[in-house]
PDB file of N, CA and C in Angstrom:
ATOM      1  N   UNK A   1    -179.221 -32.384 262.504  1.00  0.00           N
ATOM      2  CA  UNK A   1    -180.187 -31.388 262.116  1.00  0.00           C
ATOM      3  C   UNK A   1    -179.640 -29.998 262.427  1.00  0.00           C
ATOM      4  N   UNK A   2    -180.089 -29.262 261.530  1.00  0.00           N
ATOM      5  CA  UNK A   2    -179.478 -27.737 262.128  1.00  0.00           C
ATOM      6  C   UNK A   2    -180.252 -27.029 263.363  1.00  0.00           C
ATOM      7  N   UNK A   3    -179.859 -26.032 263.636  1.00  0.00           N
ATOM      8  CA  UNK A   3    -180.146 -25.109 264.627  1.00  0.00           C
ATOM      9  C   UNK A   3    -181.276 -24.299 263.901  1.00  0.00           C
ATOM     10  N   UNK A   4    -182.590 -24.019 264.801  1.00  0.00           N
ATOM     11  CA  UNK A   4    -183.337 -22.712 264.245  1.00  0.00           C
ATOM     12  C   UNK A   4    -182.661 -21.605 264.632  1.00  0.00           C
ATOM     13  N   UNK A   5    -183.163 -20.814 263.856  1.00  0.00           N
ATOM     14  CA  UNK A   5    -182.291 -19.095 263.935  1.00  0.00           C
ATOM     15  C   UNK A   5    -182.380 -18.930 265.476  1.00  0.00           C
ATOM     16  N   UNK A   6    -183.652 -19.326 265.924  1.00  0.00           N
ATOM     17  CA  UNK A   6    -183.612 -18.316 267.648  1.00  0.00           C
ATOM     18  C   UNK A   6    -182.588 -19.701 268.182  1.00  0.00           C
ATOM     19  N   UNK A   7    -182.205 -20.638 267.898  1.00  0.00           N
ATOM     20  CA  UNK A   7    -181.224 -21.462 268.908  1.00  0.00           C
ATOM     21  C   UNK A   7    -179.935 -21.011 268.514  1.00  0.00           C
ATOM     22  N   UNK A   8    -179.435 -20.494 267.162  1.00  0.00           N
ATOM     23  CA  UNK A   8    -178.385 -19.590 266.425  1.00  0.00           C
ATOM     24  C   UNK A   8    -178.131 -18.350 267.388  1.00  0.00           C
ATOM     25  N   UNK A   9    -178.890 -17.570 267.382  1.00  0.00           N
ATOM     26  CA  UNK A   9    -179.111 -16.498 268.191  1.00  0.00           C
ATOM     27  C   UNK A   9    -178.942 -16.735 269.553  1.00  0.00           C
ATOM     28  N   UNK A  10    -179.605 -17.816 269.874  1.00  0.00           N
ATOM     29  CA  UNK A  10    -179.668 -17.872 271.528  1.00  0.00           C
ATOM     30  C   UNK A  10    -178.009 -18.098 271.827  1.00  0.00           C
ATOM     31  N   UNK A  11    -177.395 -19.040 271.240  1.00  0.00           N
ATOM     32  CA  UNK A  11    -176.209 -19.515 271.505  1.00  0.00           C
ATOM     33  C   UNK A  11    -174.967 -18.334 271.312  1.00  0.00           C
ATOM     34  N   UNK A  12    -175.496 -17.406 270.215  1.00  0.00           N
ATOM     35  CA  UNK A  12    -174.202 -16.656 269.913  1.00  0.00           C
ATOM     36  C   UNK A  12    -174.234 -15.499 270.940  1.00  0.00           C
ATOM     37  N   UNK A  13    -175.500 -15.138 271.515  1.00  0.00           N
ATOM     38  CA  UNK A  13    -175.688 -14.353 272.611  1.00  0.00           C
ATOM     39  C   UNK A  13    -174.921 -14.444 273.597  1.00  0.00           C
ATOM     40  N   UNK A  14    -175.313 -15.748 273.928  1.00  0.00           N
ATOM     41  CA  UNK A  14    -173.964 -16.300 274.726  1.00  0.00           C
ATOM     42  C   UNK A  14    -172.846 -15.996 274.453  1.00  0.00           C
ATOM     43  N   UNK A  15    -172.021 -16.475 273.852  1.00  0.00           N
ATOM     44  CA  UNK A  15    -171.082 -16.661 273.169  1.00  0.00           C
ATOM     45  C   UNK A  15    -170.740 -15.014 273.455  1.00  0.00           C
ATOM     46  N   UNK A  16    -171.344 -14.384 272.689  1.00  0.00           N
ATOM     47  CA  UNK A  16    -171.309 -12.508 273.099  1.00  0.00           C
ATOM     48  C   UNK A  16    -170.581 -11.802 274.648  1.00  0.00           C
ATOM     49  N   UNK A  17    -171.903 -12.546 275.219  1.00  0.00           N
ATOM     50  CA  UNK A  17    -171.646 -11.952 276.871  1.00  0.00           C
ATOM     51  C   UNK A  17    -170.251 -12.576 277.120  1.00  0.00           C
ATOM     52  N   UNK A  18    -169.967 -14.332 276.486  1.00  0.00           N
ATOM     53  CA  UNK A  18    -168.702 -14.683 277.746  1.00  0.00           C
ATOM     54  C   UNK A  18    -167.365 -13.075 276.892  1.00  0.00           C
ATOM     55  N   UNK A  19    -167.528 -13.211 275.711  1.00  0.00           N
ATOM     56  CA  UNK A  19    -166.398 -12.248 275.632  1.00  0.00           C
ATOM     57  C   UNK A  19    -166.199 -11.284 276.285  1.00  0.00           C
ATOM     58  N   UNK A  20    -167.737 -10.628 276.403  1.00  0.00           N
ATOM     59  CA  UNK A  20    -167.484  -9.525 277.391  1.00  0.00           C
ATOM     60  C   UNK A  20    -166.968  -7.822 277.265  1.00  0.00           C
ATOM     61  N   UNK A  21    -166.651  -7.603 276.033  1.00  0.00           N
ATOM     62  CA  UNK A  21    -166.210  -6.337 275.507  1.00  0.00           C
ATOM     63  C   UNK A  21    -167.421  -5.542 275.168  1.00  0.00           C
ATOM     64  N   UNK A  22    -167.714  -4.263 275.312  1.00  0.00           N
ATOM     65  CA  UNK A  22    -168.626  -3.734 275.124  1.00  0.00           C
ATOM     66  C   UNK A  22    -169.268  -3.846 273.669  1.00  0.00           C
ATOM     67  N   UNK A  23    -168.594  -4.075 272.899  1.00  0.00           N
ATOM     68  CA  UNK A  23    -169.531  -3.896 271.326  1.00  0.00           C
ATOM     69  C   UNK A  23    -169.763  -5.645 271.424  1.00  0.00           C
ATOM     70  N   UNK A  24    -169.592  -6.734 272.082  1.00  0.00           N
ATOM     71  CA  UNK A  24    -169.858  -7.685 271.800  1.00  0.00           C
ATOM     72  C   UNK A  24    -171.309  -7.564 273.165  1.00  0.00           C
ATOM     73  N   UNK A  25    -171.146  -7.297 274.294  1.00  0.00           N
ATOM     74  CA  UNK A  25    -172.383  -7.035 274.697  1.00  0.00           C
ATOM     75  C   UNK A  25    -173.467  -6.406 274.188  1.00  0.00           C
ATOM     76  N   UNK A  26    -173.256  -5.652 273.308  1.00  0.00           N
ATOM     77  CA  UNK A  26    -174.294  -4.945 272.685  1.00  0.00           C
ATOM     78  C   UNK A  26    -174.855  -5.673 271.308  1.00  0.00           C
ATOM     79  N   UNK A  27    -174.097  -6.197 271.250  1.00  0.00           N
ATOM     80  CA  UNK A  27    -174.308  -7.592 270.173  1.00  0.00           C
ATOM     81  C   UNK A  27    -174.851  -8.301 270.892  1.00  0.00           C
ATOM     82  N   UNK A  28    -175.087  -9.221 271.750  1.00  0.00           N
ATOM     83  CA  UNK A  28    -176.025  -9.892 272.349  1.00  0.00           C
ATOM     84  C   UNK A  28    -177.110  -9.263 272.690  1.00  0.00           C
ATOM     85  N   UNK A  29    -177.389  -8.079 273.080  1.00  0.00           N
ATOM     86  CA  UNK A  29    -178.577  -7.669 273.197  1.00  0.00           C
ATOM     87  C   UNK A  29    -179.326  -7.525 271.951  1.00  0.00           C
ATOM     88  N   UNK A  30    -178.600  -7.451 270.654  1.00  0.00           N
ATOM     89  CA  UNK A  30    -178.924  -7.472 269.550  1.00  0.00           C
ATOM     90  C   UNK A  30    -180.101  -8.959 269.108  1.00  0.00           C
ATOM     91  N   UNK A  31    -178.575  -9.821 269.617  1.00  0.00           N
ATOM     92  CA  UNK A  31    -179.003 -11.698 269.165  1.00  0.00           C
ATOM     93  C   UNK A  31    -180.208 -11.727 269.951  1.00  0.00           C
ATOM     94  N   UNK A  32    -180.473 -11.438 271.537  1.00  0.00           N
ATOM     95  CA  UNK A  32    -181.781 -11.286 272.309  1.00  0.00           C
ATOM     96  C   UNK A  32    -183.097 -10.870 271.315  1.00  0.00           C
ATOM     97  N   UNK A  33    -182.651 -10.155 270.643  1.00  0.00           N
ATOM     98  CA  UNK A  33    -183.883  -9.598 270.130  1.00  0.00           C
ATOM     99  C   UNK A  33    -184.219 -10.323 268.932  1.00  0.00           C
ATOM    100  N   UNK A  34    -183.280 -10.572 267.937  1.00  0.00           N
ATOM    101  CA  UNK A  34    -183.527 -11.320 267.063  1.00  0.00           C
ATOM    102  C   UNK A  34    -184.558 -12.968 267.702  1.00  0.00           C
ATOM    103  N   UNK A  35    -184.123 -13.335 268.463  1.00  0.00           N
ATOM    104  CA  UNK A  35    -184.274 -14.796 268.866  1.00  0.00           C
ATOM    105  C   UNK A  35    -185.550 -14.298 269.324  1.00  0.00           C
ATOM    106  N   UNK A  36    -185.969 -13.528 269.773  1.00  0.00           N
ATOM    107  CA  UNK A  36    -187.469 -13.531 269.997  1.00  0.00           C
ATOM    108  C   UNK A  36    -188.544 -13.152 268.612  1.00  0.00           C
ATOM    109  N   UNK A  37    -187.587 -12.538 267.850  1.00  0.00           N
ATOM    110  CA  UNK A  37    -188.302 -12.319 266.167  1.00  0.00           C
ATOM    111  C   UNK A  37    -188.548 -13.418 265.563  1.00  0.00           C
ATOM    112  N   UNK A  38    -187.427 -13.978 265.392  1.00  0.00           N
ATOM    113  CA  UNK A  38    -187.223 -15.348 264.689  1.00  0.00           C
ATOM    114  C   UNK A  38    -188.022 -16.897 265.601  1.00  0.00           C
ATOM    115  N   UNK A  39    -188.611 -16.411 266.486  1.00  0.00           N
ATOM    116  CA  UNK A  39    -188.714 -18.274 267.474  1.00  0.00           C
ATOM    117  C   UNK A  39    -189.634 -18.400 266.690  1.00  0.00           C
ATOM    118  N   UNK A  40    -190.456 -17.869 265.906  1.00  0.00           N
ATOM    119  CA  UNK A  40    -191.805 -18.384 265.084  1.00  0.00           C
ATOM    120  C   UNK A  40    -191.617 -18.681 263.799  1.00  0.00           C
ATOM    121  N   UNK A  41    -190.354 -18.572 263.298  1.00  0.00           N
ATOM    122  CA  UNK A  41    -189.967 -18.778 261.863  1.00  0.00           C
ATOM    123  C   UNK A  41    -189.560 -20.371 261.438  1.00  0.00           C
ATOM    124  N   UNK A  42    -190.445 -20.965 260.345  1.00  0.00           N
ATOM    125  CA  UNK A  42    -190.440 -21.563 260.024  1.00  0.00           C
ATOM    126  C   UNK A  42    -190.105 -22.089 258.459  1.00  0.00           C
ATOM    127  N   UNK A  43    -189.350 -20.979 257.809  1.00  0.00           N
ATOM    128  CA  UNK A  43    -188.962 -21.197 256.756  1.00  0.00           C
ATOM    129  C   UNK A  43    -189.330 -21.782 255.631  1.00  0.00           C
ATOM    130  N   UNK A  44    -188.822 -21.975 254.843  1.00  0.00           N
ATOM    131  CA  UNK A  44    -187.646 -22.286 253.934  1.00  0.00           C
ATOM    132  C   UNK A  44    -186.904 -20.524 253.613  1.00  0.00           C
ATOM    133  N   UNK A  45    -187.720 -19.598 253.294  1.00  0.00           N
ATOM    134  CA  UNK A  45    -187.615 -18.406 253.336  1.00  0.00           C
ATOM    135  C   UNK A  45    -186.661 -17.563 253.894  1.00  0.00           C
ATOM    136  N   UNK A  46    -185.985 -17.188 253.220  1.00  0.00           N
ATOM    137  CA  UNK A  46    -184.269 -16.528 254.497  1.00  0.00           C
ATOM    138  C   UNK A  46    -184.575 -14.800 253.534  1.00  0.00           C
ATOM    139  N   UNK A  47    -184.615 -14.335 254.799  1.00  0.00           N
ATOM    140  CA  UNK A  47    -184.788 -12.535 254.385  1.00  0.00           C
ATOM    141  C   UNK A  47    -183.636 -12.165 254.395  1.00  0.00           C
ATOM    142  N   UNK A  48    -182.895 -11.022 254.150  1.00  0.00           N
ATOM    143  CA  UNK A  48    -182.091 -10.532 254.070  1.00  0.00           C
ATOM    144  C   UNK A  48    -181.236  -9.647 255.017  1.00  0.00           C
ATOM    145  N   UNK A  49    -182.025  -9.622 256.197  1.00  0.00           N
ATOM    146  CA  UNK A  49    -181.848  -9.083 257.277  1.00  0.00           C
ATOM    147  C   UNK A  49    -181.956 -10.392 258.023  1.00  0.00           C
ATOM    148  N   UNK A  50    -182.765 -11.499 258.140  1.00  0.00           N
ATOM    149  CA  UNK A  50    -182.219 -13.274 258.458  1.00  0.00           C
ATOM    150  C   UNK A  50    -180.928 -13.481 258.184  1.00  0.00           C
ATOM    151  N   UNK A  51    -180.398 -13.655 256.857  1.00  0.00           N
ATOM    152  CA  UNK A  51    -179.604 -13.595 256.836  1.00  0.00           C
ATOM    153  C   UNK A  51    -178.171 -13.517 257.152  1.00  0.00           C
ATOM    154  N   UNK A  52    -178.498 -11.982 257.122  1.00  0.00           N
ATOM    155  CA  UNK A  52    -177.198 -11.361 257.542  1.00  0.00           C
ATOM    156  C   UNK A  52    -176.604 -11.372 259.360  1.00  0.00           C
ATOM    157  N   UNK A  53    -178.263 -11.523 259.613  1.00  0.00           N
ATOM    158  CA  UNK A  53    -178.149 -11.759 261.817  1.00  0.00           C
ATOM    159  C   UNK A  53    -177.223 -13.060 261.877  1.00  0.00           C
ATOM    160  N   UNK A  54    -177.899 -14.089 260.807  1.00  0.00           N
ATOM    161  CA  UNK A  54    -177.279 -15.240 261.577  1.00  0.00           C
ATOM    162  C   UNK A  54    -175.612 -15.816 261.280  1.00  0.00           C
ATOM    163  N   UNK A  55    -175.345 -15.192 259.881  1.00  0.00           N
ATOM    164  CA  UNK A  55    -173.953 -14.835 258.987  1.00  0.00           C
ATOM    165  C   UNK A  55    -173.275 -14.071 260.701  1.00  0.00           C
ATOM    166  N   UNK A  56    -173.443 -12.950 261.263  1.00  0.00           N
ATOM    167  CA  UNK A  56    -173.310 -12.257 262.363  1.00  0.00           C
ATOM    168  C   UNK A  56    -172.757 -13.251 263.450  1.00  0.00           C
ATOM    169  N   UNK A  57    -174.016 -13.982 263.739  1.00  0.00           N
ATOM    170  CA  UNK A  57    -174.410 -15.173 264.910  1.00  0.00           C
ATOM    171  C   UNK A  57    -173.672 -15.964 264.958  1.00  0.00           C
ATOM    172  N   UNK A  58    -173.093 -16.272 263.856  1.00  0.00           N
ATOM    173  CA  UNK A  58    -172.526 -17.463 263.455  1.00  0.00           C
ATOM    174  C   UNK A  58    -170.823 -17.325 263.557  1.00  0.00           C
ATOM    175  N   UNK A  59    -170.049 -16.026 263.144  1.00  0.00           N
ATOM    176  CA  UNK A  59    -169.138 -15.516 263.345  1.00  0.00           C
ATOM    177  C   UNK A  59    -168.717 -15.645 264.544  1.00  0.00           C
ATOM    178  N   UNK A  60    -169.380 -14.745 265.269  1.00  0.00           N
ATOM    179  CA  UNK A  60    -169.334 -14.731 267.082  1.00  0.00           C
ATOM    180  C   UNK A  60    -168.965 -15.984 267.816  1.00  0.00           C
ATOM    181  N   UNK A  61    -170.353 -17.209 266.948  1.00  0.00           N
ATOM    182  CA  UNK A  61    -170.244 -18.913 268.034  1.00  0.00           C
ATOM    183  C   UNK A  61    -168.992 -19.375 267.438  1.00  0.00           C
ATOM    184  N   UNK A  62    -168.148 -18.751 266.520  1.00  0.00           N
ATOM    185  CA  UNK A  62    -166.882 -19.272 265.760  1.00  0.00           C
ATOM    186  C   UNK A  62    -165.842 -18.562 266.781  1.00  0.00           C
ATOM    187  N   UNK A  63    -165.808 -17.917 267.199  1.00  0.00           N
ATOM    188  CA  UNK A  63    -165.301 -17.024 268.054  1.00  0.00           C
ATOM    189  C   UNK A  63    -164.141 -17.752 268.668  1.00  0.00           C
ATOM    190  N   UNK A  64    -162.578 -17.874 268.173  1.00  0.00           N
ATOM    191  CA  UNK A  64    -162.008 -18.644 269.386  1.00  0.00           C
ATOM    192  C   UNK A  64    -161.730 -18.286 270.598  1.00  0.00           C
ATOM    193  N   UNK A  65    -161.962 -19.086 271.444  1.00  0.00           N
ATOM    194  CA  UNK A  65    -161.808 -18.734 273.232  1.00  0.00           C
ATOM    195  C   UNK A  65    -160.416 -18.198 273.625  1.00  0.00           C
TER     196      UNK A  65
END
């Protein structure tokens, strides 16, 4: 099953902080916020600003170590 956006978010947040560089911290504070927008979303519906966070989110949890 897939991930909801706020478990997308929650994870790439992560993912954010271990890097640790300032524009990726500020990117997690970003994913923080999203994941509290998104925990009530229940879809099928993908906005365009959905979208593009989790396209974002998703980059980051790709992130090699």
């Amino acid at each position: 099953m897939n991930p909801t956006p706020a478990e997308t978010f929650t994870a790439a947040a992560a993912r954010a902080r271990e890097i640790g560089d300032p524009l990726h911290t500020a990117t997690a504070d970003l994913f923080d916020v999203y994941t509290k927008r998104f925990v009530i979303w229940k879809g099928p519906h993908v906005s365009d600003e959905l979208a593009a966070g989790l396209h974002m989110a998703r980059a980051i949890t790709n992130t090699p170590r």
